[in-house]
N, C-alpha and C. Protein backbone atom coordinates (compact mmCIF):
# COMPACT_ATOMS: atom_id res chain seq x y z
N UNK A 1 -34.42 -21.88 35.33
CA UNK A 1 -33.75 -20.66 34.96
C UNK A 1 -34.59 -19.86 33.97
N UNK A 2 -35.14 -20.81 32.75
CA UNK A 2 -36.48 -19.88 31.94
C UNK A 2 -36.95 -19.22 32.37
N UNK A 3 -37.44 -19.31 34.18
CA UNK A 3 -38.74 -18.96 34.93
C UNK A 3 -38.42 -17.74 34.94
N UNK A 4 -36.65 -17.79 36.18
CA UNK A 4 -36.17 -16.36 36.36
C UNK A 4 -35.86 -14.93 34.95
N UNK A 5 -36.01 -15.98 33.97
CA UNK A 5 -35.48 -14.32 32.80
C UNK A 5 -36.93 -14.35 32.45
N UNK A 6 -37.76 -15.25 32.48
CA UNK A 6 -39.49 -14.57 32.11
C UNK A 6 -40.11 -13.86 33.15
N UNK A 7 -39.79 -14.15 34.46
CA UNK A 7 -40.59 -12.99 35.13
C UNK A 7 -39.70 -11.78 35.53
N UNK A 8 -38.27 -11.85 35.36
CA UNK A 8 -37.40 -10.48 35.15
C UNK A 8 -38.17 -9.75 33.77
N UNK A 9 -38.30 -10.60 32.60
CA UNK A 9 -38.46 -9.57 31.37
C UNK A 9 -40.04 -8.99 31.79
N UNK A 10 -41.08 -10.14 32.33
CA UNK A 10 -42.68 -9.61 32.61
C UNK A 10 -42.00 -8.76 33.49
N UNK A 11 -41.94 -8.28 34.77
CA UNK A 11 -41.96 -7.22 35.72
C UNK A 11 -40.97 -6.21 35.12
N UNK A 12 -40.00 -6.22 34.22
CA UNK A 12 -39.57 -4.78 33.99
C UNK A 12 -40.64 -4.78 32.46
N UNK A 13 -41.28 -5.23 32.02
CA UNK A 13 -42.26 -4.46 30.95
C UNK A 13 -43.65 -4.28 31.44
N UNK A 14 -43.59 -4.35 32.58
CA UNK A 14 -44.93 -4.22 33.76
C UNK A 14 -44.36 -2.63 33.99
N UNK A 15 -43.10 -2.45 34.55
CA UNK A 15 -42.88 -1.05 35.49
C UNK A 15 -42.55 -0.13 34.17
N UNK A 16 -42.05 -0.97 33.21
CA UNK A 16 -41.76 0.40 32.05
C UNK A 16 -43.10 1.32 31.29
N UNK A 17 -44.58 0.44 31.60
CA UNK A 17 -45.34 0.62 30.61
C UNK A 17 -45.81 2.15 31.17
N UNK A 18 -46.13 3.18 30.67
CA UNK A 18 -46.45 4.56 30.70
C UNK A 18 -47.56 4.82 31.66
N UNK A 19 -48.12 3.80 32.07
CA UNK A 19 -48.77 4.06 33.14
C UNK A 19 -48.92 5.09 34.32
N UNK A 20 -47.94 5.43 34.47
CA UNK A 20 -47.43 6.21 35.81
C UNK A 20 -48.66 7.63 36.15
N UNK A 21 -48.91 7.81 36.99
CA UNK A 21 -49.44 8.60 36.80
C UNK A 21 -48.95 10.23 37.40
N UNK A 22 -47.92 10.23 38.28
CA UNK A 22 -46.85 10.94 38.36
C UNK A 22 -45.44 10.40 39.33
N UNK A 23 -45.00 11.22 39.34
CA UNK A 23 -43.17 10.97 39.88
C UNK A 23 -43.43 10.38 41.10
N UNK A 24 -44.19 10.60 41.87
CA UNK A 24 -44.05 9.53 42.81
C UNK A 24 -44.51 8.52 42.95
N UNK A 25 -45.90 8.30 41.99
CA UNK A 25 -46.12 7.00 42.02
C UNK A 25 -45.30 6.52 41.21
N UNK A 26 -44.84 6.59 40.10
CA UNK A 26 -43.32 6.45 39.54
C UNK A 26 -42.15 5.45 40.12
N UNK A 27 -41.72 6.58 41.42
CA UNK A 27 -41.15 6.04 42.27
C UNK A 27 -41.04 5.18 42.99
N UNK A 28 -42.70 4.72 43.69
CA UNK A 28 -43.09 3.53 44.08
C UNK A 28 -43.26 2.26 43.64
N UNK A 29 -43.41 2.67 42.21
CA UNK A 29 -43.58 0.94 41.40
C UNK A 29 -42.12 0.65 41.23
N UNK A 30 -41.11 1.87 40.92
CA UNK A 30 -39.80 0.91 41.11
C UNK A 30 -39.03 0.82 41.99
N UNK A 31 -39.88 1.37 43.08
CA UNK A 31 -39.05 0.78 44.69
C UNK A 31 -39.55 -0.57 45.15
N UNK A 32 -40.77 -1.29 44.20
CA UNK A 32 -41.72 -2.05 44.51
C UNK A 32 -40.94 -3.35 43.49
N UNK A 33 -40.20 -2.89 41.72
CA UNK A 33 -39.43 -3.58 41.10
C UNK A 33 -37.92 -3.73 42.00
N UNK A 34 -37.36 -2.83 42.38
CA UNK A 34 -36.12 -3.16 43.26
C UNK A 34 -36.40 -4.55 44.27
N UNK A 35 -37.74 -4.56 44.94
CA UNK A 35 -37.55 -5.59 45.68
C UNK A 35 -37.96 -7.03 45.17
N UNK A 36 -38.67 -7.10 43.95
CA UNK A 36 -38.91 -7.85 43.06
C UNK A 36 -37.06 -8.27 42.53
N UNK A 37 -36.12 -7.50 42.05
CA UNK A 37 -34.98 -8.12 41.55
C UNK A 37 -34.14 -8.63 42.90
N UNK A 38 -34.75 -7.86 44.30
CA UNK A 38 -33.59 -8.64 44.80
C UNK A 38 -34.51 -10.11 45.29
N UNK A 39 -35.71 -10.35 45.29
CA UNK A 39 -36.24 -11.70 45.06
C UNK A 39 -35.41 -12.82 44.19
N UNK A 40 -35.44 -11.66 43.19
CA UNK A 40 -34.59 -12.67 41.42
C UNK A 40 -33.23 -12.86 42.28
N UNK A 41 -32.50 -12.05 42.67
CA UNK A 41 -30.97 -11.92 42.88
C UNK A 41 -30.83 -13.34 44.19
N UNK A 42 -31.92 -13.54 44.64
CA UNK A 42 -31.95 -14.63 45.84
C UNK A 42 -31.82 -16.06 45.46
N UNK A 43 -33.28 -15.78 44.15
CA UNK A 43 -32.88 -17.07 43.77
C UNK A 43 -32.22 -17.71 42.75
N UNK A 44 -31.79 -16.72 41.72
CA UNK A 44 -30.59 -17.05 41.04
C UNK A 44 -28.83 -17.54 41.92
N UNK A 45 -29.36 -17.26 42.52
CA UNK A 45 -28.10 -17.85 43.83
C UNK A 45 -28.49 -19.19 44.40
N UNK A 46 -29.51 -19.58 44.43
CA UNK A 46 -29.91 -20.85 45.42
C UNK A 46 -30.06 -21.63 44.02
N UNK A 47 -30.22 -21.15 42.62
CA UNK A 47 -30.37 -22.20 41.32
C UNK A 47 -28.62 -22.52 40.93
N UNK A 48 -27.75 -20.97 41.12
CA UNK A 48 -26.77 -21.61 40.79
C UNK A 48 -25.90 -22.60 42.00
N UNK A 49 -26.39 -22.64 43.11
CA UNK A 49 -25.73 -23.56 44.19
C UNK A 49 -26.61 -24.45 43.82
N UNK A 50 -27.46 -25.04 42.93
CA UNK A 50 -27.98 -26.54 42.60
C UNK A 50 -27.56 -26.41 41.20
N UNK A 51 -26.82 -25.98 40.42
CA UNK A 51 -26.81 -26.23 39.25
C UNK A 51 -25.83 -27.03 38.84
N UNK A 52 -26.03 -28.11 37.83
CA UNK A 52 -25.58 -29.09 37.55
C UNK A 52 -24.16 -28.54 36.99
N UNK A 53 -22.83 -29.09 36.67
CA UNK A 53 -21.83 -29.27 36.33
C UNK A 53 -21.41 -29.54 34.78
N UNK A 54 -21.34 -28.99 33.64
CA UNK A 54 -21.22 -29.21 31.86
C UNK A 54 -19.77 -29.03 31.75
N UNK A 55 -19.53 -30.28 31.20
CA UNK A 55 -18.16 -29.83 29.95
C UNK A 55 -18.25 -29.21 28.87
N UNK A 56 -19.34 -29.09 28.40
CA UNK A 56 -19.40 -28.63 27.22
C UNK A 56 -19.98 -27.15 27.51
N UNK A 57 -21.06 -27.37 28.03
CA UNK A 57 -21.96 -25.80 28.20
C UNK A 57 -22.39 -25.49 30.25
N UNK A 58 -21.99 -24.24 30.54
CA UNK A 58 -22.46 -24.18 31.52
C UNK A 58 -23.41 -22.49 31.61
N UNK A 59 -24.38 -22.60 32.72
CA UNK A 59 -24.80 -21.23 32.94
C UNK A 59 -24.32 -20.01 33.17
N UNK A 60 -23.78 -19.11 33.04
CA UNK A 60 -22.83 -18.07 33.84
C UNK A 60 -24.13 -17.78 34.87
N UNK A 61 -24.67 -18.11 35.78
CA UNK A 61 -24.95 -17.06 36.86
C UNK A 61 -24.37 -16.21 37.99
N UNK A 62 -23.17 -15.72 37.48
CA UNK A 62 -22.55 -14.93 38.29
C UNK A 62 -22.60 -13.83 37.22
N UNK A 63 -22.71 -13.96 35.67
CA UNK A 63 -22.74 -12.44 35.27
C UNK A 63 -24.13 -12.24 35.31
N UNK A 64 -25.15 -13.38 35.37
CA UNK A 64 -26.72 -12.94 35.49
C UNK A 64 -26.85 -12.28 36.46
N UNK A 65 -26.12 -12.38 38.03
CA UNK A 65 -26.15 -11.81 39.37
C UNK A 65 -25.44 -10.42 38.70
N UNK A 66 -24.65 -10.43 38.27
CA UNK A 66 -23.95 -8.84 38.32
C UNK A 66 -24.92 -7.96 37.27
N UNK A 67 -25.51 -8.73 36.16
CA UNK A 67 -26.70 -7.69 35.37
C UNK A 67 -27.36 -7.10 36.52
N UNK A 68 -28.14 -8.30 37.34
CA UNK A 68 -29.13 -7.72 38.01
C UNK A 68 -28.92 -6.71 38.97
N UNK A 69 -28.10 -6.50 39.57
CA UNK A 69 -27.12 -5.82 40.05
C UNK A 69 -26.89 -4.55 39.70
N UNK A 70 -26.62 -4.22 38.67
CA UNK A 70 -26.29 -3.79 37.87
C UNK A 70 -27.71 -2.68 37.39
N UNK A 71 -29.02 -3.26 37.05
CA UNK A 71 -30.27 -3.35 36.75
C UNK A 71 -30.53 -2.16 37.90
N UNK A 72 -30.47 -2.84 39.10
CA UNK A 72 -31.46 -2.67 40.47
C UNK A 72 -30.68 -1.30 41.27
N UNK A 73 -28.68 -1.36 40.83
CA UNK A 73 -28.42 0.07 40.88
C UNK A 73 -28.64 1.12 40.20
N UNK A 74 -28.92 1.11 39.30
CA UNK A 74 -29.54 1.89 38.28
C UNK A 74 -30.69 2.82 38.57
N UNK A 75 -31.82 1.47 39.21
CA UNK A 75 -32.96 1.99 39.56
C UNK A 75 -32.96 2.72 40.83
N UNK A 76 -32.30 2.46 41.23
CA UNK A 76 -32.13 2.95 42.88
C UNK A 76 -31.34 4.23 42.42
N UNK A 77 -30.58 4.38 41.79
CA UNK A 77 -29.62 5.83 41.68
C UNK A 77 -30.85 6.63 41.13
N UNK A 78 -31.64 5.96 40.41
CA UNK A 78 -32.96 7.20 39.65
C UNK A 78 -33.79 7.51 40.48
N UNK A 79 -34.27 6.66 41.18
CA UNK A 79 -35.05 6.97 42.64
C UNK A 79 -34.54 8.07 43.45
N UNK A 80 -33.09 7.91 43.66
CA UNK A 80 -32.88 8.60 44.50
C UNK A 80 -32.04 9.97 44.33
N UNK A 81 -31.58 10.43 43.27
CA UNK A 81 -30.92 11.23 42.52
C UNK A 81 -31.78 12.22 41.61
N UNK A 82 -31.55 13.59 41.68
CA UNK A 82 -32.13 14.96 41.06
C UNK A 82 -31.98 14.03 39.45
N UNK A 83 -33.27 14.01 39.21
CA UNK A 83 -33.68 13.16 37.59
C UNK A 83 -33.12 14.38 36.20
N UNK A 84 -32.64 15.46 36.81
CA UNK A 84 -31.91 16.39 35.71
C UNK A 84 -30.47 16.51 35.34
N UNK A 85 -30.11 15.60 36.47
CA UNK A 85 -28.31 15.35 36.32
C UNK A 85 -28.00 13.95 35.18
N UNK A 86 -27.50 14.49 34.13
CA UNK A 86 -26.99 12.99 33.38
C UNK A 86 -26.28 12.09 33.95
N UNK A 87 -26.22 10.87 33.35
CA UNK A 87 -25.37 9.91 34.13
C UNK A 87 -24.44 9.06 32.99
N UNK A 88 -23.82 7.90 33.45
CA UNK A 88 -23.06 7.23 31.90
C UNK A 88 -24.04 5.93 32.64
N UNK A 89 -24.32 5.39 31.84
CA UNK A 89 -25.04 3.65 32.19
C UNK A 89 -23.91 2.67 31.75
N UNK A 90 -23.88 1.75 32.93
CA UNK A 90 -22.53 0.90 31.91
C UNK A 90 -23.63 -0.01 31.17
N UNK A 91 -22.77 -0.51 30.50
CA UNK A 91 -23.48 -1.70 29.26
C UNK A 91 -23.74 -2.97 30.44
N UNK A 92 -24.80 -3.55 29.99
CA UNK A 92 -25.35 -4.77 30.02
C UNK A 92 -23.98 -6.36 29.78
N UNK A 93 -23.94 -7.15 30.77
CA UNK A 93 -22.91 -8.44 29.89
C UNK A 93 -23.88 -9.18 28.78
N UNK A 94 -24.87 -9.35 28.88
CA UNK A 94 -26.25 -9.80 28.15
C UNK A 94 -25.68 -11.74 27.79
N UNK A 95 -24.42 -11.73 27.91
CA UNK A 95 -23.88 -13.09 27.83
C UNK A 95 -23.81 -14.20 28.61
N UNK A 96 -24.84 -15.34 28.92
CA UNK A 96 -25.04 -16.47 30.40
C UNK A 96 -24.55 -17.79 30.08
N UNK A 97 -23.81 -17.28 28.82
CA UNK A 97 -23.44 -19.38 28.46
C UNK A 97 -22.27 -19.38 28.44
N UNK A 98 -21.51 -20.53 29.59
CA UNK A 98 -20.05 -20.39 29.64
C UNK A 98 -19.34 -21.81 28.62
N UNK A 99 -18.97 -21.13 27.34
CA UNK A 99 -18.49 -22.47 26.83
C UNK A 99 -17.38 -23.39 27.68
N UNK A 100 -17.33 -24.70 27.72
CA UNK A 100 -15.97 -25.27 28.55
C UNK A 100 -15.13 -25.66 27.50
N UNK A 101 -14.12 -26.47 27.66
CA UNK A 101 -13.37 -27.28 27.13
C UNK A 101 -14.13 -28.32 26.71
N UNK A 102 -13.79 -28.30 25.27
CA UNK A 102 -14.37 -29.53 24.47
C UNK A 102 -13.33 -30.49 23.96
């Protein structure tokens, strides 16, 4: 699971860095990150169908799936939407640890 939030955080500070050299190449590196999260979104699904069972502590990867989600509509609405219309962003859950019954 380390793996998946280190190469989510490397590839969005890969596509954020100022590099760009205009709007459409712009466009392409994060039509190029969209398919990079739905990679992540694949296998955060095949880690949480092997993930072990805690009484005490478990993973939430179902709100990690809805960040990303969440993330990858975002990017796709900017891609594809007049970049002069405001929008509301919902907040982030940023929360993956499900306490259980102790």
């Amino acid at each position: 699971m380390k793996t998946i939030l280190t190469l989510l955080m490397m590839t969005l500070v890969a596509v954020a860095a100022p590099a760009f050299a205009d709007a459409e190449s712009e466009r392409a590196n994060l039509a190029r990150l969209v398919g990079e999260i739905d990679y992540l979104s694949r296998t955060v699904e095949v880690y949480r169908a092997d993930a072990p069972r805690n009484d005490q502590y478990e993973f939430d990867y179902q709100t990690l799936s809805h960040d990303l989600s969440a993330i990858r509509q975002g990017i796709v609405e900017y891609i594809k939407r007049d970049l002069s219309l405001a929008r509301d962003i919902p907040p982030l859950h940023t929360e993956y640890v499900i306490r259980g019954q102790e």
